[in-house]
Protein backbone atom coordinates (compact mmCIF):
# COMPACT_ATOMS: atom_id res chain seq x y z
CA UNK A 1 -67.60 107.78 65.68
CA UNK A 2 -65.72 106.57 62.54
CA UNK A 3 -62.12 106.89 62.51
CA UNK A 4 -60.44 108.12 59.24
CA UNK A 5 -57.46 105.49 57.96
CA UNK A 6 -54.03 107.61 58.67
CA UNK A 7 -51.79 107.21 55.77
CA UNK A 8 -48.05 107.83 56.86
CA UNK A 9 -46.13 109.86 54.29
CA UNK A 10 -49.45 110.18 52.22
CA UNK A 11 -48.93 114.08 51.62
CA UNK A 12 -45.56 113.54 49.59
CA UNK A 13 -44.98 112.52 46.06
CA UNK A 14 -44.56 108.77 44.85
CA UNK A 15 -41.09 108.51 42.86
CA UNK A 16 -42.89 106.31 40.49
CA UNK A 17 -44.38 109.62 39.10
CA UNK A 18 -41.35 112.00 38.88
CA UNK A 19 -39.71 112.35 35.69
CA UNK A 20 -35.99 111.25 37.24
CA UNK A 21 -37.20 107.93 38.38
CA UNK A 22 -35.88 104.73 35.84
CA UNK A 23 -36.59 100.68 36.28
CA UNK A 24 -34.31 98.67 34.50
CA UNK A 25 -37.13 97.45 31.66
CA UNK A 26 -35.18 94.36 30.93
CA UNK A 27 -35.06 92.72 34.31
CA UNK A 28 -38.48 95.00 35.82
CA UNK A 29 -40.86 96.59 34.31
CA UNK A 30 -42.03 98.06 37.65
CA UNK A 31 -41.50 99.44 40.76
CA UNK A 32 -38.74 97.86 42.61
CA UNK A 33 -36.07 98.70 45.96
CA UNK A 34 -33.89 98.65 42.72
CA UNK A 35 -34.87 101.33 40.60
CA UNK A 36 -32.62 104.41 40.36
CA UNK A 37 -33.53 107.89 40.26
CA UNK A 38 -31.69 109.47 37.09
CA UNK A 39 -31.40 113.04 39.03
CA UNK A 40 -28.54 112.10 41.31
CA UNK A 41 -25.23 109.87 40.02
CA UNK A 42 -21.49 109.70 39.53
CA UNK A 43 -20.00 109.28 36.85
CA UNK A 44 -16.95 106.90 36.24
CA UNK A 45 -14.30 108.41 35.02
CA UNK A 46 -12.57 105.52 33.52
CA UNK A 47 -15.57 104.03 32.14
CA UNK A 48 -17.25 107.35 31.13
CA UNK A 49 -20.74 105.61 32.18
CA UNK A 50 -22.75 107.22 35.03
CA UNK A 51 -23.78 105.28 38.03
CA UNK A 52 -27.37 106.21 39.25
CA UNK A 53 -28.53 106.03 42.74
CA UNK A 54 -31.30 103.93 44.32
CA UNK A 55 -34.20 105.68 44.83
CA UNK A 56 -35.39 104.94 48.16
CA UNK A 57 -31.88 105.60 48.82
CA UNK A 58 -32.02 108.91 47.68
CA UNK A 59 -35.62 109.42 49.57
CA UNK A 60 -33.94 108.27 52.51
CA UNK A 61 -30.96 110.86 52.36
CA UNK A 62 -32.28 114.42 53.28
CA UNK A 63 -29.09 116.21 51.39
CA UNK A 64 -30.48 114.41 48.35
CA UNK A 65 -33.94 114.52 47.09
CA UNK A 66 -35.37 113.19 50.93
CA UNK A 67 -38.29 112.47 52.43
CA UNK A 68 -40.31 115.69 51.18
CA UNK A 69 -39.03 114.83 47.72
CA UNK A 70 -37.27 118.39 47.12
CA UNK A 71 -36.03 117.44 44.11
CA UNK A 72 -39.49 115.99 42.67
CA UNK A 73 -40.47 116.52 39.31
CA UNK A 74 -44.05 115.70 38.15
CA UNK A 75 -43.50 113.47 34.77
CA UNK A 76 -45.80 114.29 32.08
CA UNK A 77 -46.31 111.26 30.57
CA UNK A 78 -47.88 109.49 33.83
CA UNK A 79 -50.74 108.52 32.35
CA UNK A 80 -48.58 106.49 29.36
CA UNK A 81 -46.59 104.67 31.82
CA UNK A 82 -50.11 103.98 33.59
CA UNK A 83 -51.14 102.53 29.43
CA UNK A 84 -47.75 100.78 29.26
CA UNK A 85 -48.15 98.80 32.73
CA UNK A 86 -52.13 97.78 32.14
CA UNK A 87 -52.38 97.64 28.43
CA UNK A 88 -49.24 97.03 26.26
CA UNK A 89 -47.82 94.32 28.76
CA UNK A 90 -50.91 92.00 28.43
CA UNK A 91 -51.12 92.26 24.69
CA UNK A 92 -49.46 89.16 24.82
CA UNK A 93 -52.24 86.90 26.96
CA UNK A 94 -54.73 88.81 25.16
CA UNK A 95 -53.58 87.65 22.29
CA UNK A 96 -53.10 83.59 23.60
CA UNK A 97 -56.59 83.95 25.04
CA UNK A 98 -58.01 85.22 21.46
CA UNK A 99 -55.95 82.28 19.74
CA UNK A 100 -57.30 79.83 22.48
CA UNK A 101 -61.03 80.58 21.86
CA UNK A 102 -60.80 80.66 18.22
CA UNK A 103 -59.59 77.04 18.41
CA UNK A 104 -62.67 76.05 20.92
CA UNK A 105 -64.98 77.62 18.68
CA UNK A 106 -63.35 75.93 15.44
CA UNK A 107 -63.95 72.26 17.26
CA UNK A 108 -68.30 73.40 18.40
CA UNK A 109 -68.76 74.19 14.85
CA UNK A 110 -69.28 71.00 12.62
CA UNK A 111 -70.37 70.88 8.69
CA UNK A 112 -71.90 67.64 7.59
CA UNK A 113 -73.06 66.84 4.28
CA UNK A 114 -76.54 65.49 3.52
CA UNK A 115 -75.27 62.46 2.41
CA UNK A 116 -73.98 61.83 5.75
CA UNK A 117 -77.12 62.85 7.59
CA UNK A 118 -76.14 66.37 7.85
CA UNK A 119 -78.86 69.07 8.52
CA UNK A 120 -79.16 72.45 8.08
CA UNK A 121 -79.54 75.12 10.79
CA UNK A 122 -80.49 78.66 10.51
CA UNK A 123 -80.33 78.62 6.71
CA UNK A 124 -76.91 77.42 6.18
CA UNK A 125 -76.71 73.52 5.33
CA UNK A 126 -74.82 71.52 6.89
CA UNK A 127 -74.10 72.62 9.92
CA UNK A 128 -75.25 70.06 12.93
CA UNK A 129 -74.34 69.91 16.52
CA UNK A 130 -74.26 66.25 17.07
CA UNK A 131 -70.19 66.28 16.98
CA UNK A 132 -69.33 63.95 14.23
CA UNK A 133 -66.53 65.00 11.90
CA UNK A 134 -67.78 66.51 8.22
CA UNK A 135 -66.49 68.76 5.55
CA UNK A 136 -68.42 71.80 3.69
CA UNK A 137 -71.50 71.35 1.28
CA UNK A 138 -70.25 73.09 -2.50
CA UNK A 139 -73.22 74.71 -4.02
């Protein structure tokens, strides 16, 4: 007999998915104890600028949005945030990794001239893969 994993709190709905729930994108761009969810605050009245909650605060405190989530709303750009996290945030290495290879590749490809024993190779002279330095046949 094969027992089935038991997920606690499985049936209710991840924060990270409601349309309340906010990281701070200059210090975390994901999931943290401090995100805030945007439904419940106070505002300061001297300051005029609201003060969210925590959200696993608020998850924790039944009179707020609690365990069940009774204040959950799906967001409907889930799948962007999902295209934000994987995609737009590795742009970056993707685009030091491209950079990288194009300077490997630059230093395997080496154009001799006949003078200086160059050969040629697939029908374009000059090219040789013995590594010495060399510049580009003119025609």
């Amino acid at each position: 007999m094969c027992a089935s994993p038991i997920i606690k709190n499985g049936q209710f709905p991840a924060c990270k998915n409601c349309i309340h729930f906010s990281t701070d994108k200059l210090y975390y761009k994901y999931a943290t104890s401090l995100s805030k969810c945007k439904h419940f605050g106070e505002k300061d009245i001297i300051t005029d600028k609201i003060i969210y909650r925590y959200a696993d605060a608020c998850r924790s405190d039944e009179n707020l949005c609690g365990k069940e989530g009774s204040h959950y709303e799906q967001d409907p750009y889930v799948q962007w945030k999902w295209i934000e996290h994987k995609v737009l945030h590795a742009l970056p290495y993707a685009f030091l990794y491209g950079l990288f290879t194009l300077i490997i590749c630059a230093q395997l490809v080496i154009v001799r001239t006949p003078e200086q024993g160059g050969t040629t190779c697939a029908g374009v002279q000059g090219i040789t893969g013995d590594g010495l330095p060399s510049k580009v046949i003119p025609k």
